[in-house]
N, C-alpha and C. Protein backbone atom coordinates (compact mmCIF):
# COMPACT_ATOMS: atom_id res chain seq x y z
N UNK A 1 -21.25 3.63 -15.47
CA UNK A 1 -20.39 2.48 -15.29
C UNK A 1 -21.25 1.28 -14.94
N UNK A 2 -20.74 0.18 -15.16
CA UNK A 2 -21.75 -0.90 -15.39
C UNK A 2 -22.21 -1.34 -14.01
N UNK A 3 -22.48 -2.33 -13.39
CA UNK A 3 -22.47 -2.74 -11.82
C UNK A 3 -21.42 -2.97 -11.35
N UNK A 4 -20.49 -1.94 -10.66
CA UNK A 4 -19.50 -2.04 -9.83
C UNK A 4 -19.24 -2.58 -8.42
N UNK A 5 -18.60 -3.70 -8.50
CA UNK A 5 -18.84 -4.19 -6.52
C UNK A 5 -17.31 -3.31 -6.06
N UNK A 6 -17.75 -3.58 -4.77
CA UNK A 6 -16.86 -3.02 -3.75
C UNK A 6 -15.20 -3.06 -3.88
N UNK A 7 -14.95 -4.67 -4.16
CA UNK A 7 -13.67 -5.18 -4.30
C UNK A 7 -13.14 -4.20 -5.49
N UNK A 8 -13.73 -4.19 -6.52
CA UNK A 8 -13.04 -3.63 -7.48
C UNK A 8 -12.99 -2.05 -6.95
N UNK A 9 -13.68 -1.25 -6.51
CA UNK A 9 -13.49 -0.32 -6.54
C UNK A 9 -12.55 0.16 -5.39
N UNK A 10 -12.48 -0.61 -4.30
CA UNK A 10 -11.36 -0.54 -3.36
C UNK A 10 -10.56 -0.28 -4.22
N UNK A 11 -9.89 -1.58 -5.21
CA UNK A 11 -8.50 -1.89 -5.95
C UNK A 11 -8.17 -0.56 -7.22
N UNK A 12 -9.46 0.00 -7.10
CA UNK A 12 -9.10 1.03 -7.78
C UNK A 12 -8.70 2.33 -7.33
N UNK A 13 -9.36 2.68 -6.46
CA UNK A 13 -9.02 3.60 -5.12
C UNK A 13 -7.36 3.65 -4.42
N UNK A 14 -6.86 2.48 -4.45
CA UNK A 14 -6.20 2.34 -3.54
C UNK A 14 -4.70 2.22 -4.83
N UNK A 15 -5.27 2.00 -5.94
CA UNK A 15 -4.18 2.36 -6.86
C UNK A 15 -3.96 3.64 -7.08
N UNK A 16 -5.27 4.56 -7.48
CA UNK A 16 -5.33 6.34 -7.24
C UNK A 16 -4.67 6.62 -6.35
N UNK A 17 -4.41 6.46 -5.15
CA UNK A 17 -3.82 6.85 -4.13
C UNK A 17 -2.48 6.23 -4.22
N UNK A 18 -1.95 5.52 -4.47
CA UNK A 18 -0.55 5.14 -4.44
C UNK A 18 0.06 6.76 -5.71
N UNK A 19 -0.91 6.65 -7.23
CA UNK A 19 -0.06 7.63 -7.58
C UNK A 19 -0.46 8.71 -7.41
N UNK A 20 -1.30 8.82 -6.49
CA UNK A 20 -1.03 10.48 -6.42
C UNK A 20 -0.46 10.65 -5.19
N UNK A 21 0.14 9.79 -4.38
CA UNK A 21 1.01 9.88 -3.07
C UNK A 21 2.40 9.97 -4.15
N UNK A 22 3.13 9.59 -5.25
CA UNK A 22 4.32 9.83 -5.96
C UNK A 22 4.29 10.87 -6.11
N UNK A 23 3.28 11.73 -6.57
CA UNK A 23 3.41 13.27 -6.58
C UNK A 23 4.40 13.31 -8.51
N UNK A 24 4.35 12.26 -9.30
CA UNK A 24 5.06 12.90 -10.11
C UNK A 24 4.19 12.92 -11.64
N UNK A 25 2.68 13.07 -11.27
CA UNK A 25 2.21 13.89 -12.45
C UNK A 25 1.85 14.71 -12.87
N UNK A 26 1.40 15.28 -14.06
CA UNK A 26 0.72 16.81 -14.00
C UNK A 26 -0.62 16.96 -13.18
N UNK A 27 -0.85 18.03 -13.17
CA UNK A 27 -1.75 18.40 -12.11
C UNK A 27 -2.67 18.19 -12.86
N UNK A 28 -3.96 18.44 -13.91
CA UNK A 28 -4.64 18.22 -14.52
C UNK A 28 -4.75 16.80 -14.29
N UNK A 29 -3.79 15.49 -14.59
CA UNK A 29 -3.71 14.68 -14.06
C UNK A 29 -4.05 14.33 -12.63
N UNK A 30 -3.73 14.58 -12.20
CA UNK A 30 -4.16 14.33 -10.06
C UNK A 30 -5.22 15.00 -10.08
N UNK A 31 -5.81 15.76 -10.41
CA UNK A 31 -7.33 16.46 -10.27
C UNK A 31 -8.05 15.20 -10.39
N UNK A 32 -8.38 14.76 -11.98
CA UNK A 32 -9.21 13.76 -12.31
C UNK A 32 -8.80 12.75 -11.95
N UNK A 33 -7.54 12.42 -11.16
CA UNK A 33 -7.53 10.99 -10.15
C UNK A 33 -8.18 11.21 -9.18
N UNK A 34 -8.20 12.65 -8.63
CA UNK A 34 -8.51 13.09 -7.47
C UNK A 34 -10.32 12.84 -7.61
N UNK A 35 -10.38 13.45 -8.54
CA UNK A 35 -12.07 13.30 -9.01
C UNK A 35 -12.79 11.50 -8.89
N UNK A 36 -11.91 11.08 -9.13
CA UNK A 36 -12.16 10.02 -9.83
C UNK A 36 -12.10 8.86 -8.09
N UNK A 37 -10.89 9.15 -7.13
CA UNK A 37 -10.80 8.54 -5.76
C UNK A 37 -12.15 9.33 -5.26
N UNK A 38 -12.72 10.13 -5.33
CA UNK A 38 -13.76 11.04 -4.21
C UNK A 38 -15.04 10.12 -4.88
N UNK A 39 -15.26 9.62 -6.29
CA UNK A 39 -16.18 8.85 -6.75
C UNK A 39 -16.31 7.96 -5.94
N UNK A 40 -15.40 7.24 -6.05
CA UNK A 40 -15.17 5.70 -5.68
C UNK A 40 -15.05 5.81 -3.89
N UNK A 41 -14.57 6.59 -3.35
CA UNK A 41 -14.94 6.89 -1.71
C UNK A 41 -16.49 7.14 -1.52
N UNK A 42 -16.98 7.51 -1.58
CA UNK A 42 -18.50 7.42 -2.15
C UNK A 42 -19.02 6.42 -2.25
N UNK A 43 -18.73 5.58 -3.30
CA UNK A 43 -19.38 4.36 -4.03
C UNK A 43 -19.35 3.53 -2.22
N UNK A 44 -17.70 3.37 -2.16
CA UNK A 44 -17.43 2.55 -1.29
C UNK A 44 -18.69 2.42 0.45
N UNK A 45 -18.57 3.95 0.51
CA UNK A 45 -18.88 4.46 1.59
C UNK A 45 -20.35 4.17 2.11
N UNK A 46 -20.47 3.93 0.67
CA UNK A 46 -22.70 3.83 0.72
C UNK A 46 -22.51 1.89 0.96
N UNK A 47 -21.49 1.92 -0.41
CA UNK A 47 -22.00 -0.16 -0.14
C UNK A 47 -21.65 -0.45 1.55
N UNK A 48 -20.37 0.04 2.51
CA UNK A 48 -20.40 0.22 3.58
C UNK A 48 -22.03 0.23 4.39
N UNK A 49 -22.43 1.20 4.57
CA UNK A 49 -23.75 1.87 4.84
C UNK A 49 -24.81 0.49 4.76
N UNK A 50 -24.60 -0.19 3.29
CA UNK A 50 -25.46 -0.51 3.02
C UNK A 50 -25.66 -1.93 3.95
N UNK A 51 -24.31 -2.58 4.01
CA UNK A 51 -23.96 -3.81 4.46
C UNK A 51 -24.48 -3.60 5.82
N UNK A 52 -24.14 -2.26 7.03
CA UNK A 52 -24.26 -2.50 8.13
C UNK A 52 -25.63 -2.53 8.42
N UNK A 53 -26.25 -1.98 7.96
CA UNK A 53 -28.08 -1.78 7.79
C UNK A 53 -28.71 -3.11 7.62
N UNK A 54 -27.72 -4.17 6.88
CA UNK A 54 -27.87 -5.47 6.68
C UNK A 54 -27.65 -6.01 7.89
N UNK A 55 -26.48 -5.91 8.77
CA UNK A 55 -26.19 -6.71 9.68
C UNK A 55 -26.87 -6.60 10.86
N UNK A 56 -27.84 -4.92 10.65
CA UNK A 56 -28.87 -4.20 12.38
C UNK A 56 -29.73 -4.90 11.96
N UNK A 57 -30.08 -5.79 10.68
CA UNK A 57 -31.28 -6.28 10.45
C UNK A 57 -31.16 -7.92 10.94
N UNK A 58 -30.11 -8.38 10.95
CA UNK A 58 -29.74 -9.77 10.98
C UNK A 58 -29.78 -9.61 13.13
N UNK A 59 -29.30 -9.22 13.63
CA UNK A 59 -28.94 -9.31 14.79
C UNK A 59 -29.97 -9.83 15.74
N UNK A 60 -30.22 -10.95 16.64
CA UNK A 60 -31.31 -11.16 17.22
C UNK A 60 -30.75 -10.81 18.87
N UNK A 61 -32.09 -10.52 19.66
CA UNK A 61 -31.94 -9.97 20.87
C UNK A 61 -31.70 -11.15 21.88
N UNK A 62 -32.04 -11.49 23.34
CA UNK A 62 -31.53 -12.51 24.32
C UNK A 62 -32.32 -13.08 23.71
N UNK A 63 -33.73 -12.98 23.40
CA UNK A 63 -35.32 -14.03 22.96
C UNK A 63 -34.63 -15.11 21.97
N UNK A 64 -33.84 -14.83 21.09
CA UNK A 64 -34.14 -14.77 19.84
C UNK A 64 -34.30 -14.90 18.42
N UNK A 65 -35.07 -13.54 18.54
CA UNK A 65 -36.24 -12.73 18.11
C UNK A 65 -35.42 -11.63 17.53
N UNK A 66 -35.46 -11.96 16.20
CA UNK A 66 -34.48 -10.94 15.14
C UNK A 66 -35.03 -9.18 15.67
N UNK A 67 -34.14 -8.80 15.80
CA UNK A 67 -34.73 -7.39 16.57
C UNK A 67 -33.95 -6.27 15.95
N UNK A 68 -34.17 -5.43 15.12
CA UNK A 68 -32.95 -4.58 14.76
C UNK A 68 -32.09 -3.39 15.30
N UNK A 69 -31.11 -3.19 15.77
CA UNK A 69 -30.34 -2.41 16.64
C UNK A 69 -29.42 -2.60 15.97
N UNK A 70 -28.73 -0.90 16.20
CA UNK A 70 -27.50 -0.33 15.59
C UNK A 70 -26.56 -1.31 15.94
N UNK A 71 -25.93 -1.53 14.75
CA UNK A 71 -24.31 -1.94 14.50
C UNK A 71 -23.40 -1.33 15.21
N UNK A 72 -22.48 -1.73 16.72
CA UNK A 72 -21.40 -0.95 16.98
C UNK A 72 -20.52 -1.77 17.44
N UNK A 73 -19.22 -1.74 16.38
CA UNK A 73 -18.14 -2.68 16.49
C UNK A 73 -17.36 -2.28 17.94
N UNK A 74 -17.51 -1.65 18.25
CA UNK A 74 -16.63 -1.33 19.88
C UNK A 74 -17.19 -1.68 21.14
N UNK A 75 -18.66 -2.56 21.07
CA UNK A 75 -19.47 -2.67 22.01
C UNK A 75 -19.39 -4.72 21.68
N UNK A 76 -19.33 -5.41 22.53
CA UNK A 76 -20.00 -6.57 22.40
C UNK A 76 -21.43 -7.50 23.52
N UNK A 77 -22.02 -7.51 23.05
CA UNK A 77 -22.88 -7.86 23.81
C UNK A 77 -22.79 -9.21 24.93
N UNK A 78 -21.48 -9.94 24.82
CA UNK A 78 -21.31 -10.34 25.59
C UNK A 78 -21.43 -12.18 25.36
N UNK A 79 -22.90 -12.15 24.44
CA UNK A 79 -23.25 -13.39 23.74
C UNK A 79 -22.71 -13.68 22.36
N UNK A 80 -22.22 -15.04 21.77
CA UNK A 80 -21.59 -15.02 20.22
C UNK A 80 -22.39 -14.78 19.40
N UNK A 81 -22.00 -14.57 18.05
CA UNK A 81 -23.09 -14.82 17.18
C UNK A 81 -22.60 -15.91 16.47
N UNK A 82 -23.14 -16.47 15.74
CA UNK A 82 -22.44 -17.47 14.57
C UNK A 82 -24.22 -17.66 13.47
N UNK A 83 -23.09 -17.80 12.30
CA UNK A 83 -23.99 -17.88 11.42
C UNK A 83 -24.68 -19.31 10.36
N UNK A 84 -25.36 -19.54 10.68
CA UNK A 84 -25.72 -20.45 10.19
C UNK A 84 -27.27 -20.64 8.85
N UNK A 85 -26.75 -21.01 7.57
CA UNK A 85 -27.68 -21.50 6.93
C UNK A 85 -27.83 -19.77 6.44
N UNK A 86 -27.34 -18.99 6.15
CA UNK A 86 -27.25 -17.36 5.87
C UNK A 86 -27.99 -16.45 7.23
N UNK A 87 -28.39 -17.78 7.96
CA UNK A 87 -28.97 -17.02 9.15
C UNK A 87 -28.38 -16.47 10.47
N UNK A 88 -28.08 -15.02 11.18
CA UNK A 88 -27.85 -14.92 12.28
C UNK A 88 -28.28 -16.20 13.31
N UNK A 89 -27.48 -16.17 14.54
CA UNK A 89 -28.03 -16.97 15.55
C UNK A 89 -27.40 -16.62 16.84
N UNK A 90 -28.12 -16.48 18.38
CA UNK A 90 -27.35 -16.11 19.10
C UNK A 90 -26.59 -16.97 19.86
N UNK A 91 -25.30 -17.34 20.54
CA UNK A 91 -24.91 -18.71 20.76
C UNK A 91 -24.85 -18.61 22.49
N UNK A 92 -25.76 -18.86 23.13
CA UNK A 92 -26.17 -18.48 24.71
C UNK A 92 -24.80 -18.90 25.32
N UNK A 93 -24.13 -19.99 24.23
CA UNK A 93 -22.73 -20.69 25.44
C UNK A 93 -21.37 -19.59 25.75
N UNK A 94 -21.80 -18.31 24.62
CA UNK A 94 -20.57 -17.79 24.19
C UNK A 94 -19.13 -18.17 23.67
N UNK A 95 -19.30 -19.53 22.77
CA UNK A 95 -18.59 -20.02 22.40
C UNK A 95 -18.57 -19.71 20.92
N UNK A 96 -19.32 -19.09 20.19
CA UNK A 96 -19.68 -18.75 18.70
C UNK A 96 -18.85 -17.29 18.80
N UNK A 97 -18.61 -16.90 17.19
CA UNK A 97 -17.62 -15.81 16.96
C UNK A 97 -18.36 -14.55 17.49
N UNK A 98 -17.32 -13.78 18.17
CA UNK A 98 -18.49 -12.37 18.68
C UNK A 98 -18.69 -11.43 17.14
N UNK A 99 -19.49 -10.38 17.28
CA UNK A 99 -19.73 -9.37 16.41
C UNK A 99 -18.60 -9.12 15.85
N UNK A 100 -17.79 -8.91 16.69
CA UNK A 100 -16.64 -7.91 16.59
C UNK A 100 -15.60 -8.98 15.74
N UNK A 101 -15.52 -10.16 15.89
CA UNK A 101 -14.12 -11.15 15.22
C UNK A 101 -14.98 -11.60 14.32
N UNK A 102 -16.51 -11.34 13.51
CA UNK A 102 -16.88 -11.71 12.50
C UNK A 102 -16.73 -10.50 11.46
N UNK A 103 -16.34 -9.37 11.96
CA UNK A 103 -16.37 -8.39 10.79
C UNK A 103 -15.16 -7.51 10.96
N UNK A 104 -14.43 -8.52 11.81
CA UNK A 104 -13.14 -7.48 12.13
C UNK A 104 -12.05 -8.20 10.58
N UNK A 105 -11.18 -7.92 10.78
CA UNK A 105 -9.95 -8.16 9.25
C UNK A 105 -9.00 -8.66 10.00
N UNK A 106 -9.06 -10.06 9.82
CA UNK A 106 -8.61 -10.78 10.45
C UNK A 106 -6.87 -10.96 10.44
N UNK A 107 -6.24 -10.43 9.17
CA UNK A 107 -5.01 -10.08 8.88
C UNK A 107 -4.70 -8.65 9.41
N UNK A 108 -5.10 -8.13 9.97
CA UNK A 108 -4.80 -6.98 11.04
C UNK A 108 -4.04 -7.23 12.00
């Protein structure tokens, strides 16, 4: 398959799953949807992976001094981040968006 981004494969995923939550096709059918959602959970799961590995790389420490440490959305360090120019930055006033309201889904 050609270069697949994320968006699309969500929208594809999440259509698989609507019909095989109807329950009204043949089974041979729902297998290879089934086959076909476990692909794309996968696909999804790594570009996931891939992004947060991006963001332990972006994160700078009190200095800072880009420092890389694990990604954990349930923890905030207390200081904002905000991003500027594609660059992390730490915002000492705590007035910049935390970790957590820059990658949270904001329609939640």
């Amino acid at each position: 398959m050609a270069k697949e981004k994320f968006e699309e494969a969500m929208n594809k995923l999440e259509k698989i799953v609507a019909k095989l939550e109807k329950g009204d096709i043949p089974l041979e059918e729902s297998l290879k949807l089934f086959e076909e959602g476990i692909r794309l959970s996968r696909f999804c799961n790594q570009k996931l992976d891939d992004a947060e590995r991006r963001v332990e790389i972006l994160l700078k420490d009190k200095d800072g001094v880009l420092k890389p440490r694990p990604f954990d959305p349930s923890t905030s360090s207390g200081q904002g981040l905000t991003v500027n120019s594609g660059q992390a930055s730490s915002d000492p006033s705590g007035q910049g968006e935390s970790e957590r309201d820059l990658f949270s889904n904001k329609d939640e």
